[in-house]
N, C-alpha and C. Protein backbone atom coordinates (compact mmCIF):
# COMPACT_ATOMS: atom_id res chain seq x y z
N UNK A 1 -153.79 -186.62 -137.29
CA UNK A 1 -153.31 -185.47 -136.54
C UNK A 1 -154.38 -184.39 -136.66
N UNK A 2 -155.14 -183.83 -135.52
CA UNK A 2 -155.65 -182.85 -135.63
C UNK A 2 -155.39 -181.68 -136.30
N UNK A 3 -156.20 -180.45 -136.43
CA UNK A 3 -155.74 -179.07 -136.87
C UNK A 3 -155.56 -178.25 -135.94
N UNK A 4 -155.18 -178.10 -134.67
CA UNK A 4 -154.52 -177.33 -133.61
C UNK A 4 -152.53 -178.21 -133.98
N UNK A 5 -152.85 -179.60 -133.64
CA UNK A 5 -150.98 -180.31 -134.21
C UNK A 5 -150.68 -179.40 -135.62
N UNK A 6 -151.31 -179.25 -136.27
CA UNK A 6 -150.84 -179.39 -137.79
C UNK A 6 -150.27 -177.63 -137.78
N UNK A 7 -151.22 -176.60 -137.13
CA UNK A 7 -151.25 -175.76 -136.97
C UNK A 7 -149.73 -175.10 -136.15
N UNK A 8 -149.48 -176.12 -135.42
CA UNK A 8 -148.50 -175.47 -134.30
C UNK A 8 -147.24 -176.28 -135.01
N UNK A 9 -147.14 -177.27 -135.33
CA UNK A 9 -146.25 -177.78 -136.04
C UNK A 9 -145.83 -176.72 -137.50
N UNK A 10 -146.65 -176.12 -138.12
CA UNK A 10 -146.42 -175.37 -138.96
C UNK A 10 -145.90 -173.85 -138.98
N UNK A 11 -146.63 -173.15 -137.46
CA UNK A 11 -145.87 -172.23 -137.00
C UNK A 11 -144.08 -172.45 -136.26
N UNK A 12 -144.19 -173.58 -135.88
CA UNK A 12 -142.56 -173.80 -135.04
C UNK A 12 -142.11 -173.85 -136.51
N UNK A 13 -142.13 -174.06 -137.55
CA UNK A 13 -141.49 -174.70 -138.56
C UNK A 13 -141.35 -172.93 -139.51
N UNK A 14 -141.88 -172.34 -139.41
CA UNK A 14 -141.77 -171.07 -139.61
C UNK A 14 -141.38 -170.35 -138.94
N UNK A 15 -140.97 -170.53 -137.73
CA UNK A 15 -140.24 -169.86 -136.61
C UNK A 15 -138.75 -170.05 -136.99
N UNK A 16 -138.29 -171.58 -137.34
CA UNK A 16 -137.01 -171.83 -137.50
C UNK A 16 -136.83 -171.57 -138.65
N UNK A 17 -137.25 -171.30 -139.40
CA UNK A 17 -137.11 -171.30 -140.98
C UNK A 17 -136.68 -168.94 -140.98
N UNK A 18 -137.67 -168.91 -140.29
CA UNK A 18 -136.66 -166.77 -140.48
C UNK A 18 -136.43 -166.71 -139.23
N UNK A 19 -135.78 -167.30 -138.13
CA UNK A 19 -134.71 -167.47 -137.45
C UNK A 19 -133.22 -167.69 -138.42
N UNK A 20 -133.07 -169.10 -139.24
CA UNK A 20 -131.83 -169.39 -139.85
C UNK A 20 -131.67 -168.24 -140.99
N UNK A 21 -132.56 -167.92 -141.32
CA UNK A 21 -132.73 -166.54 -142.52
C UNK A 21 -132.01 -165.73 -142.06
N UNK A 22 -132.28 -164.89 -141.06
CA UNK A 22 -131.72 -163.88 -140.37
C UNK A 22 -130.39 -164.27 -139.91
N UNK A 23 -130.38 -165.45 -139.36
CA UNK A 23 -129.17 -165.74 -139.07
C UNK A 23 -127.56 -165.20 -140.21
N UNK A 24 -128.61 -165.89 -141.40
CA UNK A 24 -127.36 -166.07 -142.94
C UNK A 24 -127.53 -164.94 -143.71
N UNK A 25 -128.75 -164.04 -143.29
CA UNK A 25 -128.52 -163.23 -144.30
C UNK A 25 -128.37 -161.42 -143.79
N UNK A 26 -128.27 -161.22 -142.26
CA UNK A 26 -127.46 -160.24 -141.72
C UNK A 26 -126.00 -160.66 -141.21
N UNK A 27 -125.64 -159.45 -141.51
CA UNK A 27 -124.19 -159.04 -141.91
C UNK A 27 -123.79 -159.78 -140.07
N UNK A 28 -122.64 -160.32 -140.03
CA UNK A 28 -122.18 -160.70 -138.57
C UNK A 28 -120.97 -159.03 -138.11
N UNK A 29 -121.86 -158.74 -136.63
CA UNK A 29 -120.58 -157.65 -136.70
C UNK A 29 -118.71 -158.08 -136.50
N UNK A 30 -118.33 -157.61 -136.98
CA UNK A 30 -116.98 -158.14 -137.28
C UNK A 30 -116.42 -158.10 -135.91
N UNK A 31 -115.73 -158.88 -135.72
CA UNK A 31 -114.47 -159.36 -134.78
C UNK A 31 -113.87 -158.27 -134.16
N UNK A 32 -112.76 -157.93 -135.24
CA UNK A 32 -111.76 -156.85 -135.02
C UNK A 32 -112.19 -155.43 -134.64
N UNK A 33 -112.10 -155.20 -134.00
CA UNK A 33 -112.86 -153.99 -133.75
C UNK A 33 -111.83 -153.13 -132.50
N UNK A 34 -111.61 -151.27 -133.27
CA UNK A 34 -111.13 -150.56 -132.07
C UNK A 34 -112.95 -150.37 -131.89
N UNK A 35 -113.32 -150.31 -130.18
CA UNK A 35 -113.84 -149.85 -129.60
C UNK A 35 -113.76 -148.70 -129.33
N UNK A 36 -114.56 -147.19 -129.15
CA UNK A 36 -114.29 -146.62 -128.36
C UNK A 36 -115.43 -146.06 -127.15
N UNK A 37 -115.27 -146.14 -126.01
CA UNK A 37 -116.35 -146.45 -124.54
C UNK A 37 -116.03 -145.17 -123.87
N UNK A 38 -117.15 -144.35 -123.23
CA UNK A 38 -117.24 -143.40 -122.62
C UNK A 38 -116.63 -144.29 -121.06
N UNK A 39 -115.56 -143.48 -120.51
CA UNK A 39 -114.46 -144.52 -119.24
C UNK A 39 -115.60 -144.09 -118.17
N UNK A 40 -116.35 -143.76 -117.87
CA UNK A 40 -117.20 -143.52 -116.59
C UNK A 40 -118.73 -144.47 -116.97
N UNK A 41 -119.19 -144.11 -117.71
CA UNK A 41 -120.12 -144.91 -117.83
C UNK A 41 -120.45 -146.14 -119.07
N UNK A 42 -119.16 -146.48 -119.83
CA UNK A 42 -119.29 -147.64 -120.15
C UNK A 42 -120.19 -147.66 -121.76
N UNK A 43 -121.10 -146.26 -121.85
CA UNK A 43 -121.52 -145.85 -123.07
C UNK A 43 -120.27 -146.40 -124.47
N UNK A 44 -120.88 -147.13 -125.29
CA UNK A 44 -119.71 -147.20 -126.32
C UNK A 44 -120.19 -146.05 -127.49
N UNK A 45 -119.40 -145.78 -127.60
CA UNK A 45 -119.50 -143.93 -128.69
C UNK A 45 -119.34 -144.67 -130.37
N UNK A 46 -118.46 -145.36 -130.93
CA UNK A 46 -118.56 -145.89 -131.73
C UNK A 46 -117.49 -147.54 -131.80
N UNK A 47 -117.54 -148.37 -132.80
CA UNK A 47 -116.73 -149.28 -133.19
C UNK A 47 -116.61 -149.26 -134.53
N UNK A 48 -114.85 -149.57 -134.72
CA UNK A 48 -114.62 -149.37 -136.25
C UNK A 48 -113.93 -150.48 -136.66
N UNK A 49 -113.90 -151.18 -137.54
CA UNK A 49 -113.09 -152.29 -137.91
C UNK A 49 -111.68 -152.32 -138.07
N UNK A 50 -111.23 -153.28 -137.57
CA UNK A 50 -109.75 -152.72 -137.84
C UNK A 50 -108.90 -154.35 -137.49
N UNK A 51 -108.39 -154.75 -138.74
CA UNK A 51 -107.59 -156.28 -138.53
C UNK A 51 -106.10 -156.06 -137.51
N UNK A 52 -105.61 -156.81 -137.69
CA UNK A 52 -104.41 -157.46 -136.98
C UNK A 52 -103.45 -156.41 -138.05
N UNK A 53 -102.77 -155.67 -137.39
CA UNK A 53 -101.30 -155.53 -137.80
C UNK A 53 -102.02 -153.75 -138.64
N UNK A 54 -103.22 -153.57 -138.33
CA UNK A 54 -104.10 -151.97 -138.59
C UNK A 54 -103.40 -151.14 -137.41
N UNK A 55 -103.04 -149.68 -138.41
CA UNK A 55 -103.12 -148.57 -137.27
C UNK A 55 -103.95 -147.88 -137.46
N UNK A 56 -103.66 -147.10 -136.48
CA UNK A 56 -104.59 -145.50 -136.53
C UNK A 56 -103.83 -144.48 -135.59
N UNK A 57 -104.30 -143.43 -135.58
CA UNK A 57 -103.56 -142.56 -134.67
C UNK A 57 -104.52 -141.57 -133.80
N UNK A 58 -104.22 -140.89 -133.00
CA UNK A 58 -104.68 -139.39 -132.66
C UNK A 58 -103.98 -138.09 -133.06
N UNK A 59 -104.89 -137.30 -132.92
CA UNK A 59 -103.54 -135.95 -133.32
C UNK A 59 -104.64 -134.76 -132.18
N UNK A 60 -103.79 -134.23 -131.94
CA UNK A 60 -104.35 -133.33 -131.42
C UNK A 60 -103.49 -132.11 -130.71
N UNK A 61 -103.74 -131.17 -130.15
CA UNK A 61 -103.14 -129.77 -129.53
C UNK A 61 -102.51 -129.72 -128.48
N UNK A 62 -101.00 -129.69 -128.37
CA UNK A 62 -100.47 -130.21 -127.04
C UNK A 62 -100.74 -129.05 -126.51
N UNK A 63 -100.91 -129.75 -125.06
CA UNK A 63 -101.85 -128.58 -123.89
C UNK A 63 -100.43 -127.66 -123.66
N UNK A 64 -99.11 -127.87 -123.54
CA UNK A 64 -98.32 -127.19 -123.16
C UNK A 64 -97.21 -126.19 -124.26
N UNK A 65 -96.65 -127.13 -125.26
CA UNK A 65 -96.19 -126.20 -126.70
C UNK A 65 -97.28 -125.74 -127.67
N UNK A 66 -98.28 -125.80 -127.60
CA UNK A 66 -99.33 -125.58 -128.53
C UNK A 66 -99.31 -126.16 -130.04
N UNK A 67 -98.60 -126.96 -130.23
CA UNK A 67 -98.27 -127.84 -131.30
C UNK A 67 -98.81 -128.87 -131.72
N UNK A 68 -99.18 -129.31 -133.00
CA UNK A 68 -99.91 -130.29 -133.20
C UNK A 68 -99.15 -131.70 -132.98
N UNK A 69 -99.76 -132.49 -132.32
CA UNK A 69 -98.88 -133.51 -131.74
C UNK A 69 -99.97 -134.77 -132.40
N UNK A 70 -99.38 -135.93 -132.95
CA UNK A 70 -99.74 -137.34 -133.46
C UNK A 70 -99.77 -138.27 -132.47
N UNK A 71 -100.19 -139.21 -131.80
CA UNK A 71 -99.42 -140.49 -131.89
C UNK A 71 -100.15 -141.29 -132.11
N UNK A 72 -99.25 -142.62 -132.79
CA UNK A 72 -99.64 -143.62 -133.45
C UNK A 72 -99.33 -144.74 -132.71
N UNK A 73 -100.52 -145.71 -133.44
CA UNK A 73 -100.63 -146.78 -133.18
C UNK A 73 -100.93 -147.97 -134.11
N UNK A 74 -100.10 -149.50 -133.23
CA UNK A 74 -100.63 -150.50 -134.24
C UNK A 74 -101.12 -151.84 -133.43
N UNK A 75 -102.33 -152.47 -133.75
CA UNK A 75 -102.65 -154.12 -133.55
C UNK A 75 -101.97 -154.85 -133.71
N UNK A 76 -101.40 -155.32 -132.79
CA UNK A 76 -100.43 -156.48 -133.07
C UNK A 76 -101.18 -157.63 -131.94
N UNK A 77 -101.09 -159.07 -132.21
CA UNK A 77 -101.33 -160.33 -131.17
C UNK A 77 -102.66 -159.57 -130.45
N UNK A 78 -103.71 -158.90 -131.04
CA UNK A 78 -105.13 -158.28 -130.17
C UNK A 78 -104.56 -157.49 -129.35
N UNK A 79 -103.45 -156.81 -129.67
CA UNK A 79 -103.41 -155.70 -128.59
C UNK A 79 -102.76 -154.14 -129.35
N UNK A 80 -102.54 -153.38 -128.44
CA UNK A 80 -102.38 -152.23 -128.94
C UNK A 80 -101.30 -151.79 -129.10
N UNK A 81 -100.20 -151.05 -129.66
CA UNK A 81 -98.83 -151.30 -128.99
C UNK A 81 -98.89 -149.56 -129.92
N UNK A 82 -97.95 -148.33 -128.67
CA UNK A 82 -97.72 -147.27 -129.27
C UNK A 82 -96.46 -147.51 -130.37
N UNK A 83 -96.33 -147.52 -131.64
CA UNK A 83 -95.29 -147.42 -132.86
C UNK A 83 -94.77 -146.27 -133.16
N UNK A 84 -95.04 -144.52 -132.84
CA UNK A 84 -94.67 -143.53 -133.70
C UNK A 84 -95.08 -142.42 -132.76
N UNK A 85 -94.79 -141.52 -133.27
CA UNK A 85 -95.09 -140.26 -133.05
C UNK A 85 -95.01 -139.28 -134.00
N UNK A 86 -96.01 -138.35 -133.95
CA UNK A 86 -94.97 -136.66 -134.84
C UNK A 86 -95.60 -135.87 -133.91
N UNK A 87 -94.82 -134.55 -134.19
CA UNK A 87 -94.42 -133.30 -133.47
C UNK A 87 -93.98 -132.59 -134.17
N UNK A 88 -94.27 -131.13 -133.97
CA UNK A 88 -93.57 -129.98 -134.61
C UNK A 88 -92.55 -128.95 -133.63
N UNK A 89 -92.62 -129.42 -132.41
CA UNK A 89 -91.77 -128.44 -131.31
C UNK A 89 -91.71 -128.94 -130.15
N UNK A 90 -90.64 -129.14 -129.73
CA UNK A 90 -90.28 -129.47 -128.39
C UNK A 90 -90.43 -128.99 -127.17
N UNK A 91 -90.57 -129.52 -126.24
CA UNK A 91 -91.24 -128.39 -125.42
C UNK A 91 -91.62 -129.52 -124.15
N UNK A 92 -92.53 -129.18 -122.74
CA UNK A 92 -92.29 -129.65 -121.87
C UNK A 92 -93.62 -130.87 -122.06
N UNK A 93 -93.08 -132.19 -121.73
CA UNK A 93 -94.12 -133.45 -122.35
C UNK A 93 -93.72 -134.51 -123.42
N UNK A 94 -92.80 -133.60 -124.06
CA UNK A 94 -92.76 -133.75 -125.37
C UNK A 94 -90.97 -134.39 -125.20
N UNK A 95 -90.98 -135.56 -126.14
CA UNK A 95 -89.48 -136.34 -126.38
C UNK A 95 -88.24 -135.52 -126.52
N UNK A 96 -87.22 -135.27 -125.89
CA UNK A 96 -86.23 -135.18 -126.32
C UNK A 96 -84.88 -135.69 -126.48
N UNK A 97 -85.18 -137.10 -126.09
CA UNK A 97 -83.84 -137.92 -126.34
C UNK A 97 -84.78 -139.14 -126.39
N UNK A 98 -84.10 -139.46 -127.91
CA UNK A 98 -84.23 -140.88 -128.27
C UNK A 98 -83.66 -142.16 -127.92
N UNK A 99 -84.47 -143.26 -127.62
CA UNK A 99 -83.90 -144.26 -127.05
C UNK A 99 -83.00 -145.26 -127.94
N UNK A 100 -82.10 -146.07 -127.84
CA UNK A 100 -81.91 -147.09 -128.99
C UNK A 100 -83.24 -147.86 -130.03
N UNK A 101 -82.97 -148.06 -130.85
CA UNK A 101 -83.79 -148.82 -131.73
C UNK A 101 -85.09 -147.91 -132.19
N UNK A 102 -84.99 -146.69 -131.58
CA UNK A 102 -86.10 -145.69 -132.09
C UNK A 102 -84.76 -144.57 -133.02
N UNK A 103 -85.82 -143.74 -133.45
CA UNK A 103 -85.26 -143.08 -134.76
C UNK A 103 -86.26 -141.81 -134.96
N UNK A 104 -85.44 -140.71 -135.13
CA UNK A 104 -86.27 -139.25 -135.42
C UNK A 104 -86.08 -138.91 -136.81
N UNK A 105 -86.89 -138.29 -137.47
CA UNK A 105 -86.55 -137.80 -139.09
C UNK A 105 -87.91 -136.69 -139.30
N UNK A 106 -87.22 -135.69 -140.33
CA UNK A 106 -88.37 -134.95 -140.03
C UNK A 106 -88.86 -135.17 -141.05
N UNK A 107 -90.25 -135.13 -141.51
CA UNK A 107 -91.27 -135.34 -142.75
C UNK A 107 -91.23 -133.78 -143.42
N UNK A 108 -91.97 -134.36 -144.53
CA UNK A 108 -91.79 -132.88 -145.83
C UNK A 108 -92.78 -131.69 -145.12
N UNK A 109 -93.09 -131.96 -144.24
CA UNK A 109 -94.49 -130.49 -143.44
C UNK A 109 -93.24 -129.91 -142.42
N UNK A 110 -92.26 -130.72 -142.36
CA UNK A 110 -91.18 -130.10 -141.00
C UNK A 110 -91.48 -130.76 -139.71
N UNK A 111 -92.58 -131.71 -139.59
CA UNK A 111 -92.83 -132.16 -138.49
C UNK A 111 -91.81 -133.00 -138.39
N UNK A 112 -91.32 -133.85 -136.71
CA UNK A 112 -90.86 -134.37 -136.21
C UNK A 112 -91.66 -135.90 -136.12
N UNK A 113 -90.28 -136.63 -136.54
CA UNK A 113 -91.76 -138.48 -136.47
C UNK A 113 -90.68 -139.62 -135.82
N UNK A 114 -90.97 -139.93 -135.06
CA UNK A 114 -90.08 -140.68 -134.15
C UNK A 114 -90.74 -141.96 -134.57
N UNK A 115 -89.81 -142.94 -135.10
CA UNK A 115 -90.35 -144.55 -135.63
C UNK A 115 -89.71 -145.36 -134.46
N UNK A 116 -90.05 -146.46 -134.39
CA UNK A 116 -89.34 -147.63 -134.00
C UNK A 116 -89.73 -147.79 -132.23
N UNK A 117 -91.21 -147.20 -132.03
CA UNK A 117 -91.60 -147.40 -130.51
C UNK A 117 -92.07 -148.02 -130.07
N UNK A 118 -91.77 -149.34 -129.20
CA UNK A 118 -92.89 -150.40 -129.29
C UNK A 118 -93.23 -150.55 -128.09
N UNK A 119 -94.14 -150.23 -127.66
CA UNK A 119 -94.69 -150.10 -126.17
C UNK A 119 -96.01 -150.66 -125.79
N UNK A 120 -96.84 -151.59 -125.55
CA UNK A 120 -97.81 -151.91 -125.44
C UNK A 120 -98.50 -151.06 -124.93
N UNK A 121 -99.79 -150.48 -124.31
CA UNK A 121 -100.75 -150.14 -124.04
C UNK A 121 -101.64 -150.76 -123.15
N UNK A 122 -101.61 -151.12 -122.22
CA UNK A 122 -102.91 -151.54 -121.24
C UNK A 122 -103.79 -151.01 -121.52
N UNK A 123 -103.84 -149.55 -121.15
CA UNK A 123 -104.96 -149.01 -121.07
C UNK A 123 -105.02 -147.46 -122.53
N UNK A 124 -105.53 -147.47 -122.66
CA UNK A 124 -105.86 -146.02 -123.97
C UNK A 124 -106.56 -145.64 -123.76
N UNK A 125 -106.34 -144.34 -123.02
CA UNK A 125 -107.49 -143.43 -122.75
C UNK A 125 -107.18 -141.57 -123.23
N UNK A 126 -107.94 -140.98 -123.77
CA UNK A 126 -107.33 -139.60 -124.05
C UNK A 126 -109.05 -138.77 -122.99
N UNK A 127 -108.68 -137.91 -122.37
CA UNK A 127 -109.66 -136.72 -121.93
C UNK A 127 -109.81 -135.96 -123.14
N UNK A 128 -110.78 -136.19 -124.27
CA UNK A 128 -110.81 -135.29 -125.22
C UNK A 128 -111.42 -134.11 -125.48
N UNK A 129 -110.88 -133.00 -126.35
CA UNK A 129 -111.89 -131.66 -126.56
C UNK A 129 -111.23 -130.99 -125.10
N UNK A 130 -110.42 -130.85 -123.96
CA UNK A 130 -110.53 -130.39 -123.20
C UNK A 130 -110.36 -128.73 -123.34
N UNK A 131 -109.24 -128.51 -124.50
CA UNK A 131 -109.33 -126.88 -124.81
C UNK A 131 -108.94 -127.08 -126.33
N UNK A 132 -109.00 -128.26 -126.93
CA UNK A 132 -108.53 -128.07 -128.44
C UNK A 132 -109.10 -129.82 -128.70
N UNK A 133 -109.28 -129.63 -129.99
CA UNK A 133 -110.45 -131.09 -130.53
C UNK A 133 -109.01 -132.03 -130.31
N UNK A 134 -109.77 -133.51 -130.45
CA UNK A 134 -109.12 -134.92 -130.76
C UNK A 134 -109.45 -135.51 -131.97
N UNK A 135 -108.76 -135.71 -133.19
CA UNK A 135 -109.20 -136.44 -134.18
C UNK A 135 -108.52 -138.01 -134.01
N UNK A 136 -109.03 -138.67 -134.34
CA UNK A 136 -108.86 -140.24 -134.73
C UNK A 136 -109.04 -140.57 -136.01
N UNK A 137 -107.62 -140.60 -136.54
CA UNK A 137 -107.68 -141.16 -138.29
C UNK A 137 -107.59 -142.89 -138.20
N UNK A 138 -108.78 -143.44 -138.84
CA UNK A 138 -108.39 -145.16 -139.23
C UNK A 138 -108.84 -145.29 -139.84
N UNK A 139 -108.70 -146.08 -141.21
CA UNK A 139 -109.32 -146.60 -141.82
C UNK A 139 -109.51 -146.11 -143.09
N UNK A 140 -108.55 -144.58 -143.01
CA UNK A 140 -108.63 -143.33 -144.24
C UNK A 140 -109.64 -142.47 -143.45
N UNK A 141 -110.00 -142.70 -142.61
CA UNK A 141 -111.39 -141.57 -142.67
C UNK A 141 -110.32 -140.91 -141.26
N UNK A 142 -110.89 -139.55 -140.92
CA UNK A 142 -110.99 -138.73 -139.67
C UNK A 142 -112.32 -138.28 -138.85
N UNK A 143 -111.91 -138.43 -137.89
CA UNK A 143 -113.36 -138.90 -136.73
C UNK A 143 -112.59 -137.55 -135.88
N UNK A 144 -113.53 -136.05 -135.94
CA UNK A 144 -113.50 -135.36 -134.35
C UNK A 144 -114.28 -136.22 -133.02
N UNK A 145 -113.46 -136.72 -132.46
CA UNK A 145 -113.77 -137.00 -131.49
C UNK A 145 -114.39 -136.27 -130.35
N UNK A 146 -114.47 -135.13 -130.45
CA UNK A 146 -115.24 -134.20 -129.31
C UNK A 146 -116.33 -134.10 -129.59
N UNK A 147 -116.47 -133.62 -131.47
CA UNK A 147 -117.95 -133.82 -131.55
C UNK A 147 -118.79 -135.50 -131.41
N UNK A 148 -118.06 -136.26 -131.78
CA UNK A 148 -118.40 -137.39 -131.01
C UNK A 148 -118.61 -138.07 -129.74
N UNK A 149 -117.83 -137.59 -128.93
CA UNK A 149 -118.02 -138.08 -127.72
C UNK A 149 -118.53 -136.69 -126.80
N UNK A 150 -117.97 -135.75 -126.76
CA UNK A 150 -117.85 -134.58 -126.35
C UNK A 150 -117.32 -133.79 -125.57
N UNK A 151 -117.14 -132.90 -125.46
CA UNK A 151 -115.76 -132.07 -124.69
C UNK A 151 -115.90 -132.26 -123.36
N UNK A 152 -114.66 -132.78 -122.73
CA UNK A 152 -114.13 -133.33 -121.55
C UNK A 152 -114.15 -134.86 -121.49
N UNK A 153 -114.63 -135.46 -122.14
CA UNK A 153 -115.11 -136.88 -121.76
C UNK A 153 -113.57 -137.91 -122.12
N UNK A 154 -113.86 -138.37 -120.89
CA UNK A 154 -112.30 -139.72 -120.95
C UNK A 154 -113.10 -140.41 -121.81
N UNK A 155 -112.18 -141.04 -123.44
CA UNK A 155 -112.71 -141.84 -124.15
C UNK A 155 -111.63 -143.29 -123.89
N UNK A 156 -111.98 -144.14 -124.08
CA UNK A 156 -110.99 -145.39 -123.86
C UNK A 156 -111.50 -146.31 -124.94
N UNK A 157 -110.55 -146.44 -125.86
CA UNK A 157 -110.20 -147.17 -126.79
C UNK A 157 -109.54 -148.90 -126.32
N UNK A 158 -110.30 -150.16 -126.90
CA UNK A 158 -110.15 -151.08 -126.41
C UNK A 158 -110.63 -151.69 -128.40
N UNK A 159 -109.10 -153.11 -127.67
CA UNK A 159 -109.29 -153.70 -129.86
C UNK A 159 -110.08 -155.27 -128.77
N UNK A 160 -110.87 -155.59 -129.78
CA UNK A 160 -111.96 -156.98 -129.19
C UNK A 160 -111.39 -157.69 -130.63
N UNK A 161 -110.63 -158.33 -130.74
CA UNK A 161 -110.16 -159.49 -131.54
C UNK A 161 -111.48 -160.52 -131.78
């Protein structure tokens, strides 16, 4: 075998060799994932991990009672399904008659937390920052979403199982 064979045979063989390296020894990005995608142009702003049967919520400034308003969410079967709410004042937007199998109780801050909502989600989208921030708690942590994405921007939240 010549030294051009021996040569090229030895580079392919080092090609596959930190190809499978890289392969086994960076991290694979995980599965579960809330997404969240700028809704006009498709920009993804961040992804956070989050398994089967994970919530998280929003909270933010209702545009009409001026009240800090929650709602929650949970992964269930790769999808999203609204579970909860809190509220501190009623007002126009805002629940005032509970359906069967849901339930109001107020928490030790006085807020209002409506359990037992199970509603899927097609689509999750909030216009955030429009006159008061959006936070997104998951995972323990809190994410301003305005300074993240930035004020006005439709963010749309999507779970990639």
């Amino acid at each position: 075998m010549n030294f051009r064979k021996k040569l090229l045979i030895l580079g392919m063989t080092a090609i596959v060799c930190i190809a499978t390296a890289v392969i086994f020894i960076l991290p694979a990005e995980p599965h579960q994932q809330l997404i969240l995608i700028d809704d006009e142009s498709g920009v993804v702003y961040a992804k956070y991990s989050l398994e089967e049967g994970g919530h998280f919520s929003v909270t933010f400034k209702h545009s009409v009672n001026q009240s800090d308003t929650t709602d929650i969410y949970e992964i269930r079967g790769g999808k999203i399904f609204a579970t909860g709410a809190r509220y501190s004042a009623f007002g126009a937007g805002m629940p005032t008659d509970i359906p069967d199998g849901q339930s109001i109780e107020y928490d030790a801050d006085g807020f209002m937390v409506i359990h037992g909502i199970d509603l899927e989600i097609q689509r999750l989208c909030y216009i955030v920052g429009t006159v008061y921030d959006h936070f997104l708690e998951i995972n323990g942590e809190t994410i301003n979403l305005t300074e993240l994405c930035g004020q006005n921007q439709a963010v749309v939240m999507k779970y990639i199982d």
